[in-house]
N, C-alpha and C. Protein backbone atom coordinates (compact mmCIF):
# COMPACT_ATOMS: atom_id res chain seq x y z
N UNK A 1 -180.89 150.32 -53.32
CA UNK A 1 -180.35 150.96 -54.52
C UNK A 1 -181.43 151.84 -55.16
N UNK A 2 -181.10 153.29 -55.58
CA UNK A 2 -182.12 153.83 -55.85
C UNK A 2 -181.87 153.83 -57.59
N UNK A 3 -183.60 153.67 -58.11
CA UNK A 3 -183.75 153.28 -59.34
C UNK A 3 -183.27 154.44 -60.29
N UNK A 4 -182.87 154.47 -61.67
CA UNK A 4 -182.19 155.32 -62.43
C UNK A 4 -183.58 156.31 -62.66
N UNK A 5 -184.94 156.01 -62.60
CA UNK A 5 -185.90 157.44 -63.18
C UNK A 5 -186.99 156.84 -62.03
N UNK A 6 -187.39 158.00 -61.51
CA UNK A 6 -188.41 157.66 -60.72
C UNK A 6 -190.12 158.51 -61.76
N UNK A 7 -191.19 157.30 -61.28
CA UNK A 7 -192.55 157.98 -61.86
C UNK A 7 -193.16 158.74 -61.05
N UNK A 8 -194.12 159.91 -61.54
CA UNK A 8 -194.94 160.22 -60.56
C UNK A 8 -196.25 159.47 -60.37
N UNK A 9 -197.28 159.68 -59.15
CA UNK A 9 -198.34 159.29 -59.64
C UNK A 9 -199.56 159.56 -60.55
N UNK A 10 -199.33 160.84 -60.84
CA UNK A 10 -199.75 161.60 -62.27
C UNK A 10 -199.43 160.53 -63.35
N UNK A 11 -197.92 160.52 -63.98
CA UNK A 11 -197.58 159.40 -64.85
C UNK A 11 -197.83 158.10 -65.26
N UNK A 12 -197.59 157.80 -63.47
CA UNK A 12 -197.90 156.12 -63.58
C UNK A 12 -199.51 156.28 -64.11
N UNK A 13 -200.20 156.32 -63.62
CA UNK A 13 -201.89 156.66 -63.99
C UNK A 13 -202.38 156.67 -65.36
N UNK A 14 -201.63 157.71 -65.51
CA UNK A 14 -201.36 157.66 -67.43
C UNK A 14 -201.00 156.56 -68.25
N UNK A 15 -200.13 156.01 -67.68
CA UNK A 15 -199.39 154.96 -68.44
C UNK A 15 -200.23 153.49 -68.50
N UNK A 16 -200.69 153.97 -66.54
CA UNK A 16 -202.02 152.44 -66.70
C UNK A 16 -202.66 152.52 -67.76
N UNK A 17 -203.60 153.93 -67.77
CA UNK A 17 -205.23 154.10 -69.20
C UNK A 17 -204.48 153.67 -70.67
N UNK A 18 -203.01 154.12 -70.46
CA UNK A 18 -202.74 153.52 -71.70
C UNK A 18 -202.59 152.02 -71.98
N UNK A 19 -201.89 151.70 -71.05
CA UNK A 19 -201.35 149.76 -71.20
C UNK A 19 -202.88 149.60 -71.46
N UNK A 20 -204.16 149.73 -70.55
CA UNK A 20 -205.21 149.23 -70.67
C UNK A 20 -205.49 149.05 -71.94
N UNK A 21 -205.85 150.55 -72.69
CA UNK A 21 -206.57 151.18 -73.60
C UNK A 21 -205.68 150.24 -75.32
N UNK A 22 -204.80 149.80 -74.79
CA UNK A 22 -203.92 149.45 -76.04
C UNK A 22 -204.66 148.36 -76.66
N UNK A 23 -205.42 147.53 -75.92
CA UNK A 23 -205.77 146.32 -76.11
C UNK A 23 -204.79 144.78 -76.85
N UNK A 24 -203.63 145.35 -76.04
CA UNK A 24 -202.52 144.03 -76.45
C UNK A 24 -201.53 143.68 -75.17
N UNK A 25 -201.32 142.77 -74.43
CA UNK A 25 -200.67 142.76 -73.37
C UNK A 25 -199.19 143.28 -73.67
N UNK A 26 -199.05 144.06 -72.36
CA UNK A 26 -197.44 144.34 -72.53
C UNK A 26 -196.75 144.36 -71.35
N UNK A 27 -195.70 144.26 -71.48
CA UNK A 27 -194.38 144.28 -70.46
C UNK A 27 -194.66 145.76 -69.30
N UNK A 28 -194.90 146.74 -70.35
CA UNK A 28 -194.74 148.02 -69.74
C UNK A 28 -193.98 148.94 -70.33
N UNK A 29 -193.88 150.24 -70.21
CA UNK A 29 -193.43 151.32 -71.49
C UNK A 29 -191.41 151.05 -71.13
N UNK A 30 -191.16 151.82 -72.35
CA UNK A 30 -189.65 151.68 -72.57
C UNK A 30 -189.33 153.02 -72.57
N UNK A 31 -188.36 153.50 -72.02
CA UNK A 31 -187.94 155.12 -72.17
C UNK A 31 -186.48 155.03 -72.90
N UNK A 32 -185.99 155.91 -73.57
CA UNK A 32 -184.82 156.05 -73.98
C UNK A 32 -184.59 157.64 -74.75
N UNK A 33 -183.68 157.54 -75.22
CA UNK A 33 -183.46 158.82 -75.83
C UNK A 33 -182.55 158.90 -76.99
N UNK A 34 -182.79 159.73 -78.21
CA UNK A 34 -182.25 159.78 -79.47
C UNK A 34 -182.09 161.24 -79.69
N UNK A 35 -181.07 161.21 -80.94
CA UNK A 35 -180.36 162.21 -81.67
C UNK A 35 -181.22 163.21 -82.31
N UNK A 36 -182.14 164.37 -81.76
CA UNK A 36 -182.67 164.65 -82.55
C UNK A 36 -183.42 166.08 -82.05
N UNK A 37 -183.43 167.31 -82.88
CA UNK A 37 -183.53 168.89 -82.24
C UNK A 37 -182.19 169.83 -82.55
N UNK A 38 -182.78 170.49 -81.38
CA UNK A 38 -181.45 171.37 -81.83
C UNK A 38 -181.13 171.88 -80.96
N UNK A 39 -180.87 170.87 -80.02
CA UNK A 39 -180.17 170.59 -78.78
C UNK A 39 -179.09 169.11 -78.83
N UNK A 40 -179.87 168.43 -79.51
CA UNK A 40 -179.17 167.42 -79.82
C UNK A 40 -179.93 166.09 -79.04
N UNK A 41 -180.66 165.81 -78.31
CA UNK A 41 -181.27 164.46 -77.82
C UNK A 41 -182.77 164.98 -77.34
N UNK A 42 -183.67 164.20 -77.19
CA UNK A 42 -184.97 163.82 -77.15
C UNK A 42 -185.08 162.90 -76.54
N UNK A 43 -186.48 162.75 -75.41
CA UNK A 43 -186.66 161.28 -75.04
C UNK A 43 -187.79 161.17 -75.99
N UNK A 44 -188.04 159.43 -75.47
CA UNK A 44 -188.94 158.28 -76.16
C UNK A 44 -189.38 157.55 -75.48
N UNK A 45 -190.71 157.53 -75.79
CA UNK A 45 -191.43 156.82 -74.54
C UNK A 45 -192.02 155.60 -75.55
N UNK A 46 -192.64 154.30 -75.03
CA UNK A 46 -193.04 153.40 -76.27
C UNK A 46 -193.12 152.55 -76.02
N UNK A 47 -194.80 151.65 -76.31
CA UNK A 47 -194.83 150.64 -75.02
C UNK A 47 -193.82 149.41 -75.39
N UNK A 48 -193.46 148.66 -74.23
CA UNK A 48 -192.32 147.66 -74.20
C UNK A 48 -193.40 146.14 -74.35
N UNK A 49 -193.09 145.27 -75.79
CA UNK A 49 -193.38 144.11 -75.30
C UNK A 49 -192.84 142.99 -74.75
N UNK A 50 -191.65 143.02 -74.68
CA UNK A 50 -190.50 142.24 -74.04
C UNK A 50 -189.46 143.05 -73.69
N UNK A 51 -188.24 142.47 -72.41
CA UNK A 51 -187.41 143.05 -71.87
C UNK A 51 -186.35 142.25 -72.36
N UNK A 52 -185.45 143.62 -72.63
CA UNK A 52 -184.22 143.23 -73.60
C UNK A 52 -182.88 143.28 -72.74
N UNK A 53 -182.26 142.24 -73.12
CA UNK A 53 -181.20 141.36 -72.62
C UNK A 53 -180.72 142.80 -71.25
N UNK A 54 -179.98 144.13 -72.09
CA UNK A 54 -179.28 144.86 -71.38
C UNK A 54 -180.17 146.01 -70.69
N UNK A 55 -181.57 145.72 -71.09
CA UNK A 55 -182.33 147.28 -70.51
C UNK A 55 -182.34 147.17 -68.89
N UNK A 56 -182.25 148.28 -68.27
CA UNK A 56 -182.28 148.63 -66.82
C UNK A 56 -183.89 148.48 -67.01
N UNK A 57 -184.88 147.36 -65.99
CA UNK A 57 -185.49 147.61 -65.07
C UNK A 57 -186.34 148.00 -63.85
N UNK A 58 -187.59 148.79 -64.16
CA UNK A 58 -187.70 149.62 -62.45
C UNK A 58 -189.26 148.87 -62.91
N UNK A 59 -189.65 148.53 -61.13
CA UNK A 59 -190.57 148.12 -61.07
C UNK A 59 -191.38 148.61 -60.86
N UNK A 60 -193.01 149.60 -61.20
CA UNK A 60 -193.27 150.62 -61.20
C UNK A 60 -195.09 150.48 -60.43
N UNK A 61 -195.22 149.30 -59.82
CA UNK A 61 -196.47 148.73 -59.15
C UNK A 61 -197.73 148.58 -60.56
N UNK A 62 -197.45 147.25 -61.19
CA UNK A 62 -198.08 147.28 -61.92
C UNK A 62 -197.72 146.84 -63.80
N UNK A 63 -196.38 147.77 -63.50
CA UNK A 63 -195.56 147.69 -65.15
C UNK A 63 -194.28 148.06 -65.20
N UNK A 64 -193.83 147.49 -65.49
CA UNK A 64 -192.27 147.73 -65.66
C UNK A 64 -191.90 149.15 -66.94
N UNK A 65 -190.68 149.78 -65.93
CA UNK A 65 -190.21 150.89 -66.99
C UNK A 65 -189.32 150.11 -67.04
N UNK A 66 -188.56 150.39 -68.79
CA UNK A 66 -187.54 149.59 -69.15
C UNK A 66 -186.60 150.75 -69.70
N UNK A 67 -185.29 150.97 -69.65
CA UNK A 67 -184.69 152.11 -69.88
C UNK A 67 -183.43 151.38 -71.11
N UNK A 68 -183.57 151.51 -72.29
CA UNK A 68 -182.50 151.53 -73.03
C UNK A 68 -181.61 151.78 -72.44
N UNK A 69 -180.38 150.69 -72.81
CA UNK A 69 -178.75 150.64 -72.16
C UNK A 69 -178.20 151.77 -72.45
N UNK A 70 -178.23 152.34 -73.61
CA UNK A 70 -177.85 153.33 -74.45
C UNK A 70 -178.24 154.85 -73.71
N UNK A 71 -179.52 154.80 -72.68
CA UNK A 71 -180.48 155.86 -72.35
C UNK A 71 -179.49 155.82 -70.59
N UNK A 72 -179.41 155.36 -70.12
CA UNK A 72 -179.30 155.27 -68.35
C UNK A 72 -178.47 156.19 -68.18
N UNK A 73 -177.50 156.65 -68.75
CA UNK A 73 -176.11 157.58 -68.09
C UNK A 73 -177.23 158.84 -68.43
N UNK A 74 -178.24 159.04 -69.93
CA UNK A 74 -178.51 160.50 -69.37
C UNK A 74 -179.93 160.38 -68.73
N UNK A 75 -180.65 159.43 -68.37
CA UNK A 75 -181.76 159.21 -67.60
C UNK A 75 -181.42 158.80 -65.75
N UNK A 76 -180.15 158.95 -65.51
CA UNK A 76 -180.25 158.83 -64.33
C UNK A 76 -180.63 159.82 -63.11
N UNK A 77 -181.52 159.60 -62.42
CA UNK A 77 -181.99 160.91 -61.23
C UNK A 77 -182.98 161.22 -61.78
N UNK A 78 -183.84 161.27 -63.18
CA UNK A 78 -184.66 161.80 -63.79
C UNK A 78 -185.86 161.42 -63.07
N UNK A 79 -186.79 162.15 -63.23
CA UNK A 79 -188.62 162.09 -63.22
C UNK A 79 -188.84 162.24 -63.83
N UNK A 80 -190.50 161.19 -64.28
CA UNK A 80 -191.02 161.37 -65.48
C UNK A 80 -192.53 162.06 -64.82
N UNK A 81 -193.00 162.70 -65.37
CA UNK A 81 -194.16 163.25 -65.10
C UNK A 81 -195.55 162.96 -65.93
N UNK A 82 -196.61 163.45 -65.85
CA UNK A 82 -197.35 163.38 -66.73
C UNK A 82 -198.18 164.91 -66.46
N UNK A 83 -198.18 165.50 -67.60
CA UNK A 83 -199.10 167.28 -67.32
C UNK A 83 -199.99 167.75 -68.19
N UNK A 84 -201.35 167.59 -67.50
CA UNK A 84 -202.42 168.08 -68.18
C UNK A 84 -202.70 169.74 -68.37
N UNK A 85 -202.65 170.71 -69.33
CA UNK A 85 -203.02 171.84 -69.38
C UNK A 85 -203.61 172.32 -70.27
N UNK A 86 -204.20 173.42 -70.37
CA UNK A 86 -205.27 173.76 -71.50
C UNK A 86 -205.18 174.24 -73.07
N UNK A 87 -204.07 173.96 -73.27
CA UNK A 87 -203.58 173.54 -74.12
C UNK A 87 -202.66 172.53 -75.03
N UNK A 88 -202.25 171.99 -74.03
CA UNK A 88 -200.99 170.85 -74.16
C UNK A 88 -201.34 169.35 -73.04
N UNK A 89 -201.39 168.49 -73.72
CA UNK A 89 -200.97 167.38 -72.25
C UNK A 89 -199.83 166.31 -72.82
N UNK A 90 -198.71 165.94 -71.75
CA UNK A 90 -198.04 165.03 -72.54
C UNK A 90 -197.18 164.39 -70.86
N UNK A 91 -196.50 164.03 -70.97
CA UNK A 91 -195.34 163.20 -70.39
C UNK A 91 -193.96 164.63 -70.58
N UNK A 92 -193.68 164.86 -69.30
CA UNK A 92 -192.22 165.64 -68.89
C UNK A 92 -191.33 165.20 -67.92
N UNK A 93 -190.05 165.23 -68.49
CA UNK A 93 -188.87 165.23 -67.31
C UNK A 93 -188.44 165.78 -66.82
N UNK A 94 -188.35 166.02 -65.55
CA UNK A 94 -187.11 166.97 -65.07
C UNK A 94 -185.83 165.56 -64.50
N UNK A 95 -184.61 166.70 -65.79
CA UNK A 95 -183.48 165.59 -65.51
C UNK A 95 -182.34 166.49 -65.07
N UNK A 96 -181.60 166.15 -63.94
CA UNK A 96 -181.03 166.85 -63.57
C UNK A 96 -179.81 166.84 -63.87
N UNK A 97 -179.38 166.08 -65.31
CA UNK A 97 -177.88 166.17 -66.04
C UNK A 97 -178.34 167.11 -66.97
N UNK A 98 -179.35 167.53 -67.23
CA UNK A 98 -179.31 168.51 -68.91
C UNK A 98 -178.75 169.56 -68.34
N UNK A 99 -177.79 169.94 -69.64
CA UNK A 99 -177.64 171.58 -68.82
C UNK A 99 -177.87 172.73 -69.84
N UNK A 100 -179.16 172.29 -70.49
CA UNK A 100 -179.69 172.89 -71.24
C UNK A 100 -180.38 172.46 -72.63
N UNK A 101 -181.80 173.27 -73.08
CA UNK A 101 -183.04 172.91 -73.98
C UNK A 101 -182.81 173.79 -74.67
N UNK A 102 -183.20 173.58 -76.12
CA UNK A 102 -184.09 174.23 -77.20
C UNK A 102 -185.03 175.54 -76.70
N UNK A 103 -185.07 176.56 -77.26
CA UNK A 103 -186.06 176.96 -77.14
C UNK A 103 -187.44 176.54 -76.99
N UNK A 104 -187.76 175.56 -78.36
CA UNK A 104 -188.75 175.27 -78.42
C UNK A 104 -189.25 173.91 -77.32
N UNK A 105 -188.34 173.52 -76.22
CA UNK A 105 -188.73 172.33 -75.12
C UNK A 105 -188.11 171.21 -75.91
N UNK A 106 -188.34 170.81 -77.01
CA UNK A 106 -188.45 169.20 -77.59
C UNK A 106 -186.99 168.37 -77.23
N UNK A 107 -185.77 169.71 -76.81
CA UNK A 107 -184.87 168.37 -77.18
C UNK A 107 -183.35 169.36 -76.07
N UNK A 108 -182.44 168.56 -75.34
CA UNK A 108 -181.97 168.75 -74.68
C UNK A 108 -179.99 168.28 -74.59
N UNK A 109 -179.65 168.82 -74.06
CA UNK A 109 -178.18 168.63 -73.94
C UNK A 109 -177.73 168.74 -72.59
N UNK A 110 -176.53 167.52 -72.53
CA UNK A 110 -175.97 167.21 -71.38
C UNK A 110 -174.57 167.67 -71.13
């Protein structure tokens, strides 16, 4: 069964220095997505300290991604990335239900 968001190894990497760097044990990050732009949804990334009753799951060598119940119908097929550039570094998706962004990147519609 293939998992609803796959990581890269750019990402995952990232996500290790962070779990490390947090200095509090955790489950592993939580992704989901909310109401918000002017597109209408945004993801959310945020580390997970427990796994909740209905969250999807993926085992990611190391830490679990946990995907809000609420998040899976528009996180499915997605990649998460992680992109360093000389001006910007952050965490990106390419999801292949949006069918369209904001000008400004932050926020997307399905």
């Amino acid at each position: 069964m293939q998992n609803a968001i796959t990581i890269t190894p750019a990402a995952t990497a990232r996500v290790h220095d962070l779990l490390a760097a947090r200095g509090k044990a955790s489950v592993g990050i939580k992704i989901g997505v909310r109401t918000k732009g002017c597109s209408g949804l945004s993801y959310t990334v945020e580390y997970a300290d427990e796994i909740g009753k209905f969250d999807e799951v993926v085992d990611n060598g190391g830490f679990k991604v946990l995907i809000d119940p609420k998040a899976v119908m528009f996180l499915i097929g997605t990649e998460m990335d992680y992109v360093e550039e000389k001006m910007k570094s952050g965490f990106t998706f390419r999801n292949p239900n949006e069918k369209g962004r904001c000008g400004c990147g932050e926020s997307f519609h399905v």
